[in-house]
Protein backbone atom coordinates (compact mmCIF):
# COMPACT_ATOMS: atom_id res chain seq x y z
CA UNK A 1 -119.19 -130.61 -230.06
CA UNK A 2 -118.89 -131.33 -225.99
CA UNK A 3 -115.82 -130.95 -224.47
CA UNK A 4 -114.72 -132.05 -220.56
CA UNK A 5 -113.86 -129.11 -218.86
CA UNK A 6 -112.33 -128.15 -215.50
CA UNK A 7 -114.10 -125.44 -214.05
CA UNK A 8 -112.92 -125.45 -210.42
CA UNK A 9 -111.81 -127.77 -207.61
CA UNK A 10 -113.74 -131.06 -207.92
CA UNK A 11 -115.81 -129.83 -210.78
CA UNK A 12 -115.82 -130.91 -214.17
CA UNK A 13 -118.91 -130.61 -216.64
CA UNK A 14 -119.05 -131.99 -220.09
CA UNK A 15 -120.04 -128.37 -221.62
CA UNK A 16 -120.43 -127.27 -226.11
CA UNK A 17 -116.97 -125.85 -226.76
CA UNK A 18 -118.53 -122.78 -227.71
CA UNK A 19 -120.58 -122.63 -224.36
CA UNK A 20 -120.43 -118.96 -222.80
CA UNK A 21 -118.49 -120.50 -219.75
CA UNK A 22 -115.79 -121.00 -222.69
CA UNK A 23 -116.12 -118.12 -224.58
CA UNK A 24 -115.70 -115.88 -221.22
CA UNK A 25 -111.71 -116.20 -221.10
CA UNK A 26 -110.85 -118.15 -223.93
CA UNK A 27 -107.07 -119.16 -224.71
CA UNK A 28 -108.58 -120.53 -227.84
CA UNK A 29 -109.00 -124.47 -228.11
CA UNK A 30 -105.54 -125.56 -227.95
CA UNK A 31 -102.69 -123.72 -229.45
CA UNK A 32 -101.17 -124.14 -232.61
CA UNK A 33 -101.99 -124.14 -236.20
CA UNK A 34 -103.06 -127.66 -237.06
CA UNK A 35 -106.66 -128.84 -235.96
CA UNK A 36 -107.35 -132.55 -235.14
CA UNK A 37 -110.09 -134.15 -234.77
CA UNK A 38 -109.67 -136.24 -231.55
CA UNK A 39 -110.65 -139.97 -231.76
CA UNK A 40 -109.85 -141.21 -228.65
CA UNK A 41 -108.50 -139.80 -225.44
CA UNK A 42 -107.47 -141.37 -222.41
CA UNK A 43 -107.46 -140.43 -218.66
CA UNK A 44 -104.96 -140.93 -215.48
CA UNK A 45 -104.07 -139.63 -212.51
CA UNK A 46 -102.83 -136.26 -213.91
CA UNK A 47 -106.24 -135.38 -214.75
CA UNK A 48 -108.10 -136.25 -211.52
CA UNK A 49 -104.96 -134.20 -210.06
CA UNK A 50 -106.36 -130.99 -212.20
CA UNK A 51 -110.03 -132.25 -211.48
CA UNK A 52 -109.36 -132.09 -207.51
CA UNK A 53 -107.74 -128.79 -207.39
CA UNK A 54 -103.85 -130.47 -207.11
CA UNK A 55 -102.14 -128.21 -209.38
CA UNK A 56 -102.52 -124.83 -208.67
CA UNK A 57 -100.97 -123.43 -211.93
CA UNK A 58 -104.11 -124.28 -213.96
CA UNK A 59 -106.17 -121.83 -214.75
CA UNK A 60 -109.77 -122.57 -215.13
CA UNK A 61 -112.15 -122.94 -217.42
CA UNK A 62 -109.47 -125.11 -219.25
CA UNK A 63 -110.39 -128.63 -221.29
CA UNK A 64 -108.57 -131.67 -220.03
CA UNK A 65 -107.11 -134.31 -221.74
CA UNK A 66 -103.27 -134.64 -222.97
CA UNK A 67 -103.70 -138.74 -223.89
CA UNK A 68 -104.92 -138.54 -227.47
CA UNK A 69 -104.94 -139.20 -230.74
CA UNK A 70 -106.79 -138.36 -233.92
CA UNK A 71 -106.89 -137.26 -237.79
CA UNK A 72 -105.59 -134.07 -239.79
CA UNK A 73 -108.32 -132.12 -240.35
CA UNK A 74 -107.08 -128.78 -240.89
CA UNK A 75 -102.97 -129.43 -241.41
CA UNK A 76 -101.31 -125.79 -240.97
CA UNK A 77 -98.18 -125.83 -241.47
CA UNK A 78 -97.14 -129.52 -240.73
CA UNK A 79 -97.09 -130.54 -244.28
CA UNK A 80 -99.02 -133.58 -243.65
CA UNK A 81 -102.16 -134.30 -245.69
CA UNK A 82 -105.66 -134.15 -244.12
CA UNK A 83 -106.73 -137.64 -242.32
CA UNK A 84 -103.04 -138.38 -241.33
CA UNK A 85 -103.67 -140.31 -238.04
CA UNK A 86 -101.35 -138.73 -235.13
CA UNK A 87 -100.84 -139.14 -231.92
CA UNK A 88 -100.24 -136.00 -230.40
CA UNK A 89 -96.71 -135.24 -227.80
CA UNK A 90 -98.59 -132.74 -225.56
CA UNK A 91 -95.44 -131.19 -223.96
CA UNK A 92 -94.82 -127.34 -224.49
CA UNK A 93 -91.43 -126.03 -223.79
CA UNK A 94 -89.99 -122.57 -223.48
CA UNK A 95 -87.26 -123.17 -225.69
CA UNK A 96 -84.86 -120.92 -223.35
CA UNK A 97 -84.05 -122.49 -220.55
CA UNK A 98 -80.73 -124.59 -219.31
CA UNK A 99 -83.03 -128.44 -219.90
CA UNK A 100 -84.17 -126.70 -223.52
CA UNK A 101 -80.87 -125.71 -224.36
CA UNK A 102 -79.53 -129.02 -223.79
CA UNK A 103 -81.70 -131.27 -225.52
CA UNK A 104 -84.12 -132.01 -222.39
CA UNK A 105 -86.36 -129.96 -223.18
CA UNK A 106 -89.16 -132.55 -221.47
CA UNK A 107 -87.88 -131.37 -218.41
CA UNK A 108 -88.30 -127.62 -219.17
CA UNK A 109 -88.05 -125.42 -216.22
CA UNK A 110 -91.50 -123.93 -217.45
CA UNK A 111 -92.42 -127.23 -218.97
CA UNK A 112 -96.70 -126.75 -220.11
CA UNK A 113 -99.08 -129.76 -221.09
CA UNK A 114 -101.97 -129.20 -223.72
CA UNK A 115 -104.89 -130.37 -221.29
CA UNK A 116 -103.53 -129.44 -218.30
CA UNK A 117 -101.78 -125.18 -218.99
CA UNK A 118 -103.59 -125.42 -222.14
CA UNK A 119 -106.86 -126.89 -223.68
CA UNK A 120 -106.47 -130.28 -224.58
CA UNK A 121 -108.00 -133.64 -226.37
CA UNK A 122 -111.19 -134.46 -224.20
CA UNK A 123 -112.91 -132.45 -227.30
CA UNK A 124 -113.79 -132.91 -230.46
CA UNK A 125 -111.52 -130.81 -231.90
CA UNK A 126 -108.19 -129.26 -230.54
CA UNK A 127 -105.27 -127.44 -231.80
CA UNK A 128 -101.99 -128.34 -231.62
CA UNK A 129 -98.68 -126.98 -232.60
CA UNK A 130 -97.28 -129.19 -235.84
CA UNK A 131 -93.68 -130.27 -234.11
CA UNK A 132 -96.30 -132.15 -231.39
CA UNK A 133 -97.02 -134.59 -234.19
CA UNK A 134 -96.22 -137.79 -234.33
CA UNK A 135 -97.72 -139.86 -237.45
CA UNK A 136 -98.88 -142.87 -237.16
CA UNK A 137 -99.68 -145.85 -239.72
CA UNK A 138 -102.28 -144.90 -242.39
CA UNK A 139 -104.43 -147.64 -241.65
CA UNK A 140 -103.46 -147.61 -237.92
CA UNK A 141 -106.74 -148.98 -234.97
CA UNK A 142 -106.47 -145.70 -233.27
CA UNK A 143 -108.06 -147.11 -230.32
CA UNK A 144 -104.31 -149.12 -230.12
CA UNK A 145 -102.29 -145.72 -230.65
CA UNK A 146 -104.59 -144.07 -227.69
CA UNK A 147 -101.83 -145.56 -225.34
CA UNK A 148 -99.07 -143.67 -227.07
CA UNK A 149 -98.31 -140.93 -224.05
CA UNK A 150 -98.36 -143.50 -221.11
CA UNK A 151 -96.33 -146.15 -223.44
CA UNK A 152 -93.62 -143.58 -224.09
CA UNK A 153 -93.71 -142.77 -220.30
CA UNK A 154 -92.63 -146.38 -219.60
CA UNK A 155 -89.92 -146.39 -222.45
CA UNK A 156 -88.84 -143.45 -220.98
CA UNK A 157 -88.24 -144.65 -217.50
CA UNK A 158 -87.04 -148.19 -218.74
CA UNK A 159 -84.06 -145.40 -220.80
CA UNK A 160 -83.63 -143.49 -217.52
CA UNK A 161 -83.44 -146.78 -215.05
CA UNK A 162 -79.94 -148.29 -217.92
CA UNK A 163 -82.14 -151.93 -217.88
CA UNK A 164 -79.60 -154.16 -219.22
CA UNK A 165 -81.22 -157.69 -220.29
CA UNK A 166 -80.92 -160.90 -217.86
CA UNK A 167 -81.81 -158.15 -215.12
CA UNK A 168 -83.91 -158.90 -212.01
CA UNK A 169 -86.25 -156.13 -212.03
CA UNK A 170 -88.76 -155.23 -209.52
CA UNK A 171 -91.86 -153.04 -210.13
CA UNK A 172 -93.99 -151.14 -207.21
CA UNK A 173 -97.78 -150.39 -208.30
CA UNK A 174 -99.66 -152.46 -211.10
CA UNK A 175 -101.84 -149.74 -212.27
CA UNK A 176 -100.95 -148.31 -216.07
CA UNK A 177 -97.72 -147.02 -215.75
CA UNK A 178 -96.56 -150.17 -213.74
CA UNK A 179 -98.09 -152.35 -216.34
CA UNK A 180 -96.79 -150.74 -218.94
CA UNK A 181 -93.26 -150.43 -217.30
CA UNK A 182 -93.31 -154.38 -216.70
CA UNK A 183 -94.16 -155.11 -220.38
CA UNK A 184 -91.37 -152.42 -221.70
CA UNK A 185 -88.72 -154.20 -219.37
CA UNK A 186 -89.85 -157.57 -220.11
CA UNK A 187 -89.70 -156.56 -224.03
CA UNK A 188 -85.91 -155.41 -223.61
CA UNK A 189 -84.78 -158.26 -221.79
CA UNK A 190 -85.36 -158.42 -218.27
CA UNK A 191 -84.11 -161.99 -217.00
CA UNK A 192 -87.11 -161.85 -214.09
CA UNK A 193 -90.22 -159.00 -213.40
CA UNK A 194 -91.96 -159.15 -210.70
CA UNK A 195 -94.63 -156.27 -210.02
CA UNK A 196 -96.25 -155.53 -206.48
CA UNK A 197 -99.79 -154.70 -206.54
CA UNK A 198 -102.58 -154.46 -203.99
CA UNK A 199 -105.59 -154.53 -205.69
CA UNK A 200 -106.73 -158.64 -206.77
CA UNK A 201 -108.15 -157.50 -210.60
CA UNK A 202 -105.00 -155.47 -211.16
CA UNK A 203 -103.00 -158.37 -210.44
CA UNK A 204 -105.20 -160.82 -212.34
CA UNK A 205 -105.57 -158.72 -215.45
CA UNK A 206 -101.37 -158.74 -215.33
CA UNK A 207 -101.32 -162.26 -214.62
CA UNK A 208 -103.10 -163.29 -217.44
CA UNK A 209 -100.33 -161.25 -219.55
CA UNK A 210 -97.86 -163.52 -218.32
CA UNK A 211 -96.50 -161.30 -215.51
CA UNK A 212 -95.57 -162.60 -212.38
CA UNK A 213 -97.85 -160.14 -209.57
CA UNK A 214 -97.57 -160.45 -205.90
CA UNK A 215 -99.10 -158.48 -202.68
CA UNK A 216 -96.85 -156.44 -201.68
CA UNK A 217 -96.70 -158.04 -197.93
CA UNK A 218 -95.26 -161.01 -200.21
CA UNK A 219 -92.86 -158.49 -201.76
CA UNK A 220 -89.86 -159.02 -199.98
CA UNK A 221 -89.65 -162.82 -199.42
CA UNK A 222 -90.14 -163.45 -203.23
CA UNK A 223 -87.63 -160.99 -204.23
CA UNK A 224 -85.17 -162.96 -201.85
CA UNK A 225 -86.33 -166.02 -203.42
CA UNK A 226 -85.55 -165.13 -206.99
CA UNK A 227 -82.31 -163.03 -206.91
CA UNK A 228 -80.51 -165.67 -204.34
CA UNK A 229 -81.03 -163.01 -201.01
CA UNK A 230 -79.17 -160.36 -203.50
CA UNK A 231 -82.52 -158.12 -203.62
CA UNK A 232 -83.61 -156.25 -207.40
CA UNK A 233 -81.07 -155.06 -210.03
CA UNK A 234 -83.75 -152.26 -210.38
CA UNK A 235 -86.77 -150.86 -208.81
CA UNK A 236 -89.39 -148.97 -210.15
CA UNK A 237 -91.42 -146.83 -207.85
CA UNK A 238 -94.17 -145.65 -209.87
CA UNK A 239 -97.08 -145.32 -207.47
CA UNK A 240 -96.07 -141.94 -205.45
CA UNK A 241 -96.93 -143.40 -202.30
CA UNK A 242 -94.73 -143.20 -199.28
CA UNK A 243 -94.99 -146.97 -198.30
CA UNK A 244 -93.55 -148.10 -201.65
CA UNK A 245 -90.65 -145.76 -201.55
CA UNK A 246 -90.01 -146.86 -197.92
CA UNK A 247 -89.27 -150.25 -198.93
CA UNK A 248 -87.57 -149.58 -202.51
CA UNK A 249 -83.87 -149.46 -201.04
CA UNK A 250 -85.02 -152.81 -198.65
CA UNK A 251 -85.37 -155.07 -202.13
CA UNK A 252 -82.64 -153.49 -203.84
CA UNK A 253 -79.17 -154.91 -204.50
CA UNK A 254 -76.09 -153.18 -203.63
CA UNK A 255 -75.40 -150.64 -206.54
CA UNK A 256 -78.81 -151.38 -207.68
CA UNK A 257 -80.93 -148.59 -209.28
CA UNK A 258 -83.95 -147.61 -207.44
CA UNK A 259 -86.22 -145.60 -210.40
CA UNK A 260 -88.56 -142.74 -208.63
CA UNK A 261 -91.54 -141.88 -210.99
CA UNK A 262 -94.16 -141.11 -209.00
CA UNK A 263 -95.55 -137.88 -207.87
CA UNK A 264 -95.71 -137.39 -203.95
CA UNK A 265 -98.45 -135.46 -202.57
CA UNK A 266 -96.00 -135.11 -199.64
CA UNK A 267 -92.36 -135.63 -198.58
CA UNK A 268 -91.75 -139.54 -198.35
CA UNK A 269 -89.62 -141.09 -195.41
CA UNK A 270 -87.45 -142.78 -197.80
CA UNK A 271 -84.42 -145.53 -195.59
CA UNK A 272 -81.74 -142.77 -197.60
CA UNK A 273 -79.14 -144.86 -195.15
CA UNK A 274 -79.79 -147.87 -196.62
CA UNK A 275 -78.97 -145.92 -200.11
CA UNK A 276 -75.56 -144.72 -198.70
CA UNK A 277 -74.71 -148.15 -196.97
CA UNK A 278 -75.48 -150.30 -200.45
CA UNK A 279 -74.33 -147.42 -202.45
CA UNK A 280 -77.69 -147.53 -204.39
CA UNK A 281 -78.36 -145.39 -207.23
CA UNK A 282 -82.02 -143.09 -207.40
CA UNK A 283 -82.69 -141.87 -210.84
CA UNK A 284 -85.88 -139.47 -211.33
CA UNK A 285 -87.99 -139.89 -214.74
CA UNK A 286 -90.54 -137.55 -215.82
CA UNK A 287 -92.57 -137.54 -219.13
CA UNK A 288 -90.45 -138.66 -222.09
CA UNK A 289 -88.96 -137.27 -225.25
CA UNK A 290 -89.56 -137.32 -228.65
CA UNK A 291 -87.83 -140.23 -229.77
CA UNK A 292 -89.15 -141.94 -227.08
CA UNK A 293 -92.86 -141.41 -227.89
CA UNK A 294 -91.59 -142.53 -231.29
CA UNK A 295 -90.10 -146.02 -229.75
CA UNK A 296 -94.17 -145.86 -228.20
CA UNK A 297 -95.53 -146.04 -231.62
CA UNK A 298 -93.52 -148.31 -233.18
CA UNK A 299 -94.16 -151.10 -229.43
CA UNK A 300 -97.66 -150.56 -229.97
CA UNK A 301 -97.64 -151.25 -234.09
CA UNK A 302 -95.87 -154.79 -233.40
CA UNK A 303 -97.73 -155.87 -231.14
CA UNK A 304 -95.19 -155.57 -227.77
CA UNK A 305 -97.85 -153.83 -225.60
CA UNK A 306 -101.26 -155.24 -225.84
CA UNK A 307 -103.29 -152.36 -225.85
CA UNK A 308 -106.58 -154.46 -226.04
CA UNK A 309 -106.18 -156.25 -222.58
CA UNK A 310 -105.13 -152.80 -220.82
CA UNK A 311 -108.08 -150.78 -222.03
CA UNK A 312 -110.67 -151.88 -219.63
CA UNK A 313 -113.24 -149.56 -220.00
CA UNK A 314 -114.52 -147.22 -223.35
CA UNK A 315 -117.06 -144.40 -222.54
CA UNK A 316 -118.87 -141.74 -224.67
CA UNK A 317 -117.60 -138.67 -224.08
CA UNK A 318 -121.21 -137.71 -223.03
CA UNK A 319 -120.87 -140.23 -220.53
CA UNK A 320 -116.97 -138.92 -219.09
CA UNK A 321 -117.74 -137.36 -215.68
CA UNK A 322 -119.74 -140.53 -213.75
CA UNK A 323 -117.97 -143.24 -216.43
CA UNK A 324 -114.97 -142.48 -216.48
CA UNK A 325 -113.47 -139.40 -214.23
CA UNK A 326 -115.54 -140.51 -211.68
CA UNK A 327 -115.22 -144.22 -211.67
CA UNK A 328 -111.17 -144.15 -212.20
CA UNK A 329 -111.61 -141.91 -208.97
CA UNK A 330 -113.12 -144.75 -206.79
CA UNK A 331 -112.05 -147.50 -208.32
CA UNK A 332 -108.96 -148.93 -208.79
CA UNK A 333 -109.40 -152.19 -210.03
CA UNK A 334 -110.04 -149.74 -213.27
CA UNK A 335 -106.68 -150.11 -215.96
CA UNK A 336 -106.98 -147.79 -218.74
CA UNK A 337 -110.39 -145.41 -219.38
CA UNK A 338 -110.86 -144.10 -222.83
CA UNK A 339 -112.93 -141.68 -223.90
CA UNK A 340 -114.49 -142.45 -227.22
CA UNK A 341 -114.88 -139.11 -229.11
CA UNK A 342 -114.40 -139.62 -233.22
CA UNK A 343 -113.61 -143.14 -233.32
């Protein structure tokens, strides 16, 4: 049974789970009591973070993957019957702290992820605790459900950014976040989207889901044009990258929301007197909560997020370091990469 495994700064291998490597300083596979067998298990920017040495708390040898989904097949003490298809919340909180104590426990001051602190899904099997469960329809296309943890990152910053329906709503980066923040707000109500992207097949593949893309030296003109010179009710900055943030506050109304979800590599120059002078609001998201990988689940099972037309590319796990690690590495015309496991 291969796993992908992080052994050090810009090396990965696809290695047997029970390879020596593995065996030397084993945390066991996962933690918890219940076993899954992983179907499918998608990969994003967190895990070429880990891959190129970016986070400095993991410890290698560790497995990635914390985008999956799977079947029962040893149940512990969850209660649910072997086969239940899951998709698996891979957030591990202390359960002490102030955010833990106060039912925010996604933003745990010692917050872990299975795949990143902790072995995760790019396996065959993992464990997982039970209350990281989430079932999912018996006769559910897990393939679909594989976009439950970046779904329930977009419902979670749609919660955080207060969208109210009729809204003029502005999103910066088309990759799978953006895309799946565009299709959340559009699904809630959102009176126009429009979602800056640089790269042409990103922009096609959203076009052809009926969202209205632009480059983003065309940003600012069309958001004039469509909010009457007023600028975006709110602004999503999901791309982490300092010319995006520079311009949020620009396209924003007064007392608009301006939605920071990316990660910075380094400290942006963000126009802060632009916030003060238009009285702006900046509202930080990170992960999501239960209920809102529950809201995920039940987008995906109607239908609301197209899962087919975002996956763009399915490799054997065999295959994960050139076909999918590396490729989502250099190319970013690349939407969602899943890694087919136990399909």
């Amino acid at each position: 049974m291969d796993a992908i495994v992080y052994l050090e700064p810009d090396r990965i291998a696809t290695l047997p789970d029970d390879a020596d490597l593995l065996r030397a300083e084993r945390r066991g596979t996962g933690v918890g009591d219940v076993v899954i067998d992983v179907a499918y298990t998608g990969i994003c920017g967190t895990d070429l973070l880990v891959w190129h040495g970016g986070l400095t708390r993991v410890v290698p040898p560790v497995v990635l993957g914390h985008e999956f989904v799977g079947r029962i097949a040893d149940p512990g003490g969850s209660g649910l019957p072997v086969g239940t298809p899951v998709a698996v919340e891979p957030l591990l909180s202390c359960g002490e702290c102030w955010a833990c104590r106060h039912d925010a426990r996604h933003v745990c001051r010692r917050l872990r992820l299975i795949g990143v602190d902790v072995d995760g899904g790019a396996a065959a099997r993992v464990r997982v605790p039970a209350g990281a469960l989430h079932p999912l329809p018996r006769d559910a296309d897990l393939r679909t459900f594989a976009l439950t943890e970046p779904t329930a990152v977009a419902v979670h910053m749609v919660h955080r950014a207060a969208l109210e329906p009729g809204q003029h709503v502005v999103v910066l980066g088309g990759g799978p976040i953006g895309a799946l923040v565009a299709l959340v707000a559009t699904h809630r109500g959102a009176g126009s989207l429009t979602v800056s992207e640089p790269n042409d097949a990103r922009r096609a593949l959203l076009t052809g889901l009926g969202v209205h893309t632009v480059r983003p030296d065309e940003l600012a003109e069309v958001v004039a044009a469509r909010t009457g010179g007023e600028g975006a009710d709110l602004t999503f900055d999901v791309t982490g990258h300092p010319s995006a943030i520079a311009v949020a506050p620009e396209i924003t109304r007064v007392r608009g929301t301006i939605l920071v979800g990316g990660l910075f590599h380094e400290p942006p120059a963000v126009p802060l007197q632009v916030v003060t002078l238009r009285e702006q609001i900046l509202v930080g998201a990170r992960v999501y909560t239960s209920a809102h990988v529950d809201e995920a689940i039940a987008l995906l099972a109607e239908g609301a997020v197209p899962a087919a037309s975002l996956i763009t590319h399915e490799v054997a796990i065999a295959d994960a370091e050139l076909g999918a690690y590396r490729m989502l590495d250099q190319d970013r015309s690349a939407m969602k990469i899943l890694l087919r496991i136990n399909p």
